[in-house]
Protein backbone atom coordinates (compact mmCIF):
# COMPACT_ATOMS: atom_id res chain seq x y z
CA UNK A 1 -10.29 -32.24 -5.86
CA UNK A 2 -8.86 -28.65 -6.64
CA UNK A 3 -5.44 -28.76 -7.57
CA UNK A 4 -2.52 -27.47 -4.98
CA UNK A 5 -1.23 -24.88 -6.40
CA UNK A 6 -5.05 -23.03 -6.54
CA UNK A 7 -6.17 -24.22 -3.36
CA UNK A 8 -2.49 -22.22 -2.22
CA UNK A 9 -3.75 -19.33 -4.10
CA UNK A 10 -7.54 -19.67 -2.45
CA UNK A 11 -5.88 -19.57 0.75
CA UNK A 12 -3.71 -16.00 -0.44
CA UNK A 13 -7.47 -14.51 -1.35
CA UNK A 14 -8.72 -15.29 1.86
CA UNK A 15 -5.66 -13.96 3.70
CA UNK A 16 -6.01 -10.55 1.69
CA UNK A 17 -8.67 -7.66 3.13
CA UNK A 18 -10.16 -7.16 -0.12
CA UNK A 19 -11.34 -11.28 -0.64
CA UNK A 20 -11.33 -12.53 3.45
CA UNK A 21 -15.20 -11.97 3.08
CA UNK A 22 -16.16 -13.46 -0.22
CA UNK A 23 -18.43 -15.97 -0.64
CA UNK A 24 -16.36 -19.50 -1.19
CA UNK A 25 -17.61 -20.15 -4.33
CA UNK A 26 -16.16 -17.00 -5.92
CA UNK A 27 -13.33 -17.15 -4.46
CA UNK A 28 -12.92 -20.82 -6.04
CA UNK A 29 -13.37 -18.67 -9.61
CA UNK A 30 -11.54 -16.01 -8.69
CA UNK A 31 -8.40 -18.26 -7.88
CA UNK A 32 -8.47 -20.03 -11.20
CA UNK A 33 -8.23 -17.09 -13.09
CA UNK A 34 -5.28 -15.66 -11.01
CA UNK A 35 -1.72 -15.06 -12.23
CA UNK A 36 1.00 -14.03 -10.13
CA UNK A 37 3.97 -11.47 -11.89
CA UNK A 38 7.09 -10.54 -10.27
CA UNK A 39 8.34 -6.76 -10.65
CA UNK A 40 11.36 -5.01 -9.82
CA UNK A 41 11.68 -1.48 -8.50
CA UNK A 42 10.41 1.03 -11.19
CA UNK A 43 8.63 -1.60 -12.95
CA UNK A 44 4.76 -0.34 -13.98
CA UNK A 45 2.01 -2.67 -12.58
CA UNK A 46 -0.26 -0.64 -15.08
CA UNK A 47 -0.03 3.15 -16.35
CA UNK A 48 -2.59 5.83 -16.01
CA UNK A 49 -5.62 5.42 -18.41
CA UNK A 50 -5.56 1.57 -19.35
CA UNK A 51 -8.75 -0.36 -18.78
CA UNK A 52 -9.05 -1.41 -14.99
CA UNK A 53 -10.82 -4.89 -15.65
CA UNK A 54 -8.49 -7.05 -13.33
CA UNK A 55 -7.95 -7.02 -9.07
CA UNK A 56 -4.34 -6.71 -8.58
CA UNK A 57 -3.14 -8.57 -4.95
CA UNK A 58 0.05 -7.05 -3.53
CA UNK A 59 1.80 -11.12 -1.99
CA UNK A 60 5.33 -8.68 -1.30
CA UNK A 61 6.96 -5.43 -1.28
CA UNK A 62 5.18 -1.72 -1.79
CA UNK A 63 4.06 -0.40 -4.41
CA UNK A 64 3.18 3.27 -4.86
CA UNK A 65 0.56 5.05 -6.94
CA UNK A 66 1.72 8.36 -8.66
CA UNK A 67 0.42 10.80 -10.77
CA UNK A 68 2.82 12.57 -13.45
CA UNK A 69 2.77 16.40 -12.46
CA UNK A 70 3.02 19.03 -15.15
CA UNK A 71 6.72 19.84 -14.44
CA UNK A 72 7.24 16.24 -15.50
CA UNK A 73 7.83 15.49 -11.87
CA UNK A 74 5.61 12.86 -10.22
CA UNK A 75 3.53 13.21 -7.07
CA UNK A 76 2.88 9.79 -5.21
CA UNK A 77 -0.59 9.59 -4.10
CA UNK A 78 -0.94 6.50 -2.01
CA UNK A 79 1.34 3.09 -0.82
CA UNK A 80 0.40 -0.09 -0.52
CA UNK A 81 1.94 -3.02 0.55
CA UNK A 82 1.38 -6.90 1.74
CA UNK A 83 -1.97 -8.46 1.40
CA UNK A 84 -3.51 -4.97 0.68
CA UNK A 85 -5.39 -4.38 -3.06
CA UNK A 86 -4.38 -1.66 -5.13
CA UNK A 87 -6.55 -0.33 -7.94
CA UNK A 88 -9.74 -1.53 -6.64
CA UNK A 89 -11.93 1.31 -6.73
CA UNK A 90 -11.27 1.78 -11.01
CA UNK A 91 -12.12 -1.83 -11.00
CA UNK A 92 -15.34 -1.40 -8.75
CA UNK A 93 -15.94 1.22 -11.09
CA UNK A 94 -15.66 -0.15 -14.65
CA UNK A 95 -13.26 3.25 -15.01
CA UNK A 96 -9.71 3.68 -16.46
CA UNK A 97 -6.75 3.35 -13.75
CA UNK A 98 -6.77 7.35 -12.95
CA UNK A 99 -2.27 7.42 -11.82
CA UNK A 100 0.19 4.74 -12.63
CA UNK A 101 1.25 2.01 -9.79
CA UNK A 102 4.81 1.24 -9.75
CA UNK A 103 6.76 -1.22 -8.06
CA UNK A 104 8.49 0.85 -5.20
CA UNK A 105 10.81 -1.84 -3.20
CA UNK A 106 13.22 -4.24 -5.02
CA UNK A 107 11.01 -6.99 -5.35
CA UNK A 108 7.10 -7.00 -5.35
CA UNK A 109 5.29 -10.11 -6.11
CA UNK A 110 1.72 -9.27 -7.68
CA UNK A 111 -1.21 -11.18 -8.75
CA UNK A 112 -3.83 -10.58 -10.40
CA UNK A 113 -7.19 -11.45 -10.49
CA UNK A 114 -9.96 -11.67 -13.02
CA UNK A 115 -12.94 -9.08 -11.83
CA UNK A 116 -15.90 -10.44 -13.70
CA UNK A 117 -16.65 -13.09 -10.79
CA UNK A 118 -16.59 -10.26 -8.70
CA UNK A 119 -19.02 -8.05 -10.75
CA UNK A 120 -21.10 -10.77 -11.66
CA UNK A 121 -21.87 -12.22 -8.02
CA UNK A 122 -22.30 -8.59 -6.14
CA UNK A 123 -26.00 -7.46 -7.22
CA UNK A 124 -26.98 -11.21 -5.86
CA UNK A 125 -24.51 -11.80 -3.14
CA UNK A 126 -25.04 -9.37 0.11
CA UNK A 127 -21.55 -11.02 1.42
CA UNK A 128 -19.45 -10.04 -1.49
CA UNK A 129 -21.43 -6.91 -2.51
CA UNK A 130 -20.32 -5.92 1.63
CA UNK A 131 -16.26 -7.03 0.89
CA UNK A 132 -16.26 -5.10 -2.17
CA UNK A 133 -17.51 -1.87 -0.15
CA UNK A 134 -15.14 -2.03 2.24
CA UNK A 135 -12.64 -2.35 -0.01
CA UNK A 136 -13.70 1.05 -1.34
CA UNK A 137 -13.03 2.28 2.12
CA UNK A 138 -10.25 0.96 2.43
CA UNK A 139 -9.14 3.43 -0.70
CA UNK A 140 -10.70 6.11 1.16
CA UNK A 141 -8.92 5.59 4.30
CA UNK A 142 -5.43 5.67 2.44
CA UNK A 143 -6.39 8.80 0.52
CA UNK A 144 -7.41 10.47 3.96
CA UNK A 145 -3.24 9.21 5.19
CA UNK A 146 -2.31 10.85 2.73
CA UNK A 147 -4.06 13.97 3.14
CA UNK A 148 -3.32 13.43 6.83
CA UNK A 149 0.41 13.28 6.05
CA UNK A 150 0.53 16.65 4.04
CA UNK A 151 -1.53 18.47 6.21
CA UNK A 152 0.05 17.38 9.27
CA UNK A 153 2.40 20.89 9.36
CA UNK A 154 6.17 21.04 9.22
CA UNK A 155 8.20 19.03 6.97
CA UNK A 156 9.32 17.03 10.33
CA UNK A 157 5.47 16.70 11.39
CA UNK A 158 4.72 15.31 8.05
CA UNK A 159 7.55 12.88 7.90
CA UNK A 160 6.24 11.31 11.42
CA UNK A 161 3.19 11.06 10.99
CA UNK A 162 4.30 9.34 7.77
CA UNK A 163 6.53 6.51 9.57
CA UNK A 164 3.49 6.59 11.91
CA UNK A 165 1.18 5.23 9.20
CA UNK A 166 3.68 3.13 7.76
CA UNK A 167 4.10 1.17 11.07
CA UNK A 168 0.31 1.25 11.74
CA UNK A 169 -0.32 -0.41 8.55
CA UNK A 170 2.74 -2.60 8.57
CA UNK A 171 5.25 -2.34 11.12
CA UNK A 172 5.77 -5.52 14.17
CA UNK A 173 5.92 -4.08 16.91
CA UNK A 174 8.04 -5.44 19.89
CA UNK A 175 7.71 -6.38 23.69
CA UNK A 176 9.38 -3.09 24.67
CA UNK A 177 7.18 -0.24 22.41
CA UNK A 178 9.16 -0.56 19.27
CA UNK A 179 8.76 -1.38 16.14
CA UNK A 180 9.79 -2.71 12.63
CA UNK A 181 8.31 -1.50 9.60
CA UNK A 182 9.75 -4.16 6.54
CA UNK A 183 9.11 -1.10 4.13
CA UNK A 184 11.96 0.38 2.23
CA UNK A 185 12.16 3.97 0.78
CA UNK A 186 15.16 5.86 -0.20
CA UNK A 187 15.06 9.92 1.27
CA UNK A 188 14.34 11.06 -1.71
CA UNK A 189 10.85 8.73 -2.14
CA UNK A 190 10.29 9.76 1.50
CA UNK A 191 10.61 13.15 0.72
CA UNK A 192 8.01 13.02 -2.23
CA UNK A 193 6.06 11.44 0.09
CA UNK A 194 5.85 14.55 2.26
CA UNK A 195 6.43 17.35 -0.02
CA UNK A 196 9.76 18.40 1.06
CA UNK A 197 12.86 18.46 -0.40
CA UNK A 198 15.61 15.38 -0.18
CA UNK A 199 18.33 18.01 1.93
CA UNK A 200 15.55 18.58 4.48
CA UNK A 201 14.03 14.95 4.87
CA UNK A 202 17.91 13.65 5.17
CA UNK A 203 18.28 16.04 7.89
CA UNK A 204 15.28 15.08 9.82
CA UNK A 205 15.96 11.35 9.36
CA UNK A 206 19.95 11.68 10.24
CA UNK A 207 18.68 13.93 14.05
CA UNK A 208 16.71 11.23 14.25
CA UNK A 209 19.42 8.66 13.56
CA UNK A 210 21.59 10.35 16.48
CA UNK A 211 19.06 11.02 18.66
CA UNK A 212 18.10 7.15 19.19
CA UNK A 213 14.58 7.35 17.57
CA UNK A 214 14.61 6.34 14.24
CA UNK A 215 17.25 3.80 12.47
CA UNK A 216 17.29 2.80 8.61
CA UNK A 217 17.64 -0.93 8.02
CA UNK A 218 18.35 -3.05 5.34
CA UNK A 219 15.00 -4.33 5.00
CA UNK A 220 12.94 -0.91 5.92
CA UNK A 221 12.96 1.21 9.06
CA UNK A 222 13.32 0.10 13.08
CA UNK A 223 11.68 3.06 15.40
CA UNK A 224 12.98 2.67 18.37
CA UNK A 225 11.14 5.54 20.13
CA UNK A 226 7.50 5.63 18.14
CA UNK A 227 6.29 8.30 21.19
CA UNK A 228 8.80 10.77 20.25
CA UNK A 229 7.34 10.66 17.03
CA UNK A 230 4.09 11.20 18.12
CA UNK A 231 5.46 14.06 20.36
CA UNK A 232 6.89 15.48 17.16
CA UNK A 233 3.20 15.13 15.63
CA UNK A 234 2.04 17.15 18.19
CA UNK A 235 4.59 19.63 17.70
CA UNK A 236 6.42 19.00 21.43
């Protein structure tokens, strides 16, 4: 018999989108390999350019992928939080991690996972070969939020359709139409997140605030009206 602590961790694989699909026996390997690393906010899960050869499981808190712009600013590029892979596609790829993931919330609880089960069961196993496709979708869907996010007009369009996606992807939502997103970002990481400047994203939130529709927690953000936000999507 397995012992406890990796049949716990076989259960975390299967809970997670990238490994729910993967054939049992790999995800036996795959859990004995794991490792599970606790990082606080700032902390680099990898930088930009180092050898992608591991799956990295997000068990708690967000982490964000950035790219260092030439200004020495940084531009972040995707989020990811809870059960959700990050870095997959380099991994898929046998390719160097192309932007540096950082821990974004206080606490984020990562673990990682050897890829060479992975690689060596797909060109014989339809079922994993299938998991590991959508989980290059999966990167493609958050690049197209992203893009979605940007392009979505003013700065008070883009910041909710943001909180949009963020509840979509992991926001409860309640009995009476709102909801609780367990995410936490600071203005000024909501404001890279949109392109606008901290004064004008503080301004937005704050209206918000007063007006009933959006409140900052402790733990993230409560949106208490989401269809106003979509109204403001629509530019109503």
């Amino acid at each position: 018999m397995r012992p406890s602590s990796q049949t716990r961790v076989e259960r975390l694989l299967r809970a997670s989108r990238l490994f729910s699909d993967v054939d049992d026996d790999v995800v036996i390997e795959l859990a004995a390999s794991a490792h599970a690393r606790e990082l606080r906010v700032g902390e680099p899960l990898w930088r930009a350019g180092e050898v992608a050869s591991r799956f990295t499981l997000i068990r708690s808190g967000l982490v964000k992928v950035v790219r260092h712009t030439p200004d020495g600013g940084e531009a972040i590029v995707g989020l990811f939080g809870p059960r959700e892979s990050v870095g997959a596609a380099a991994v898929l790829g046998a390719s160097p991690y192309p932007a540096d993931a950082v821990a974004a919330s206080d606490v984020v609880v990562a673990l990682y996972v050897d890829a060479s089960p992975v690689l060596r069961a797909m060109p014989r196993r339809p079922r994993t070969a299938a998991a590991m496709n959508r989980a290059l979708l999966d990167h493609t869907r958050a690049l197209q939020e992203k893009i979605a996010v940007m392009s979505a007009g003013s700065v008070e369009q883009r910041l909710a359709t943001l909180l949009l996606v963020l509840t979509e992807r992991f926001g409860d939502e309640r009995d009476d139409g709102s909801a609780v997103v367990p995410v936490r970002l600071s203005r000024h990481e909501l404001a890279r997140l949109v392109g606008a400047t901290t004064e004008t994203t503080s301004r937005a939130m704050s209206r918000w605030r007063r007006e009933g529709v959006v409140d900052t927690t402790a733990d993230g953000f409560e949106l208490r009206h989401p269809d106003r936000l979509r109204e403001v999507t629509r530019g109503e």
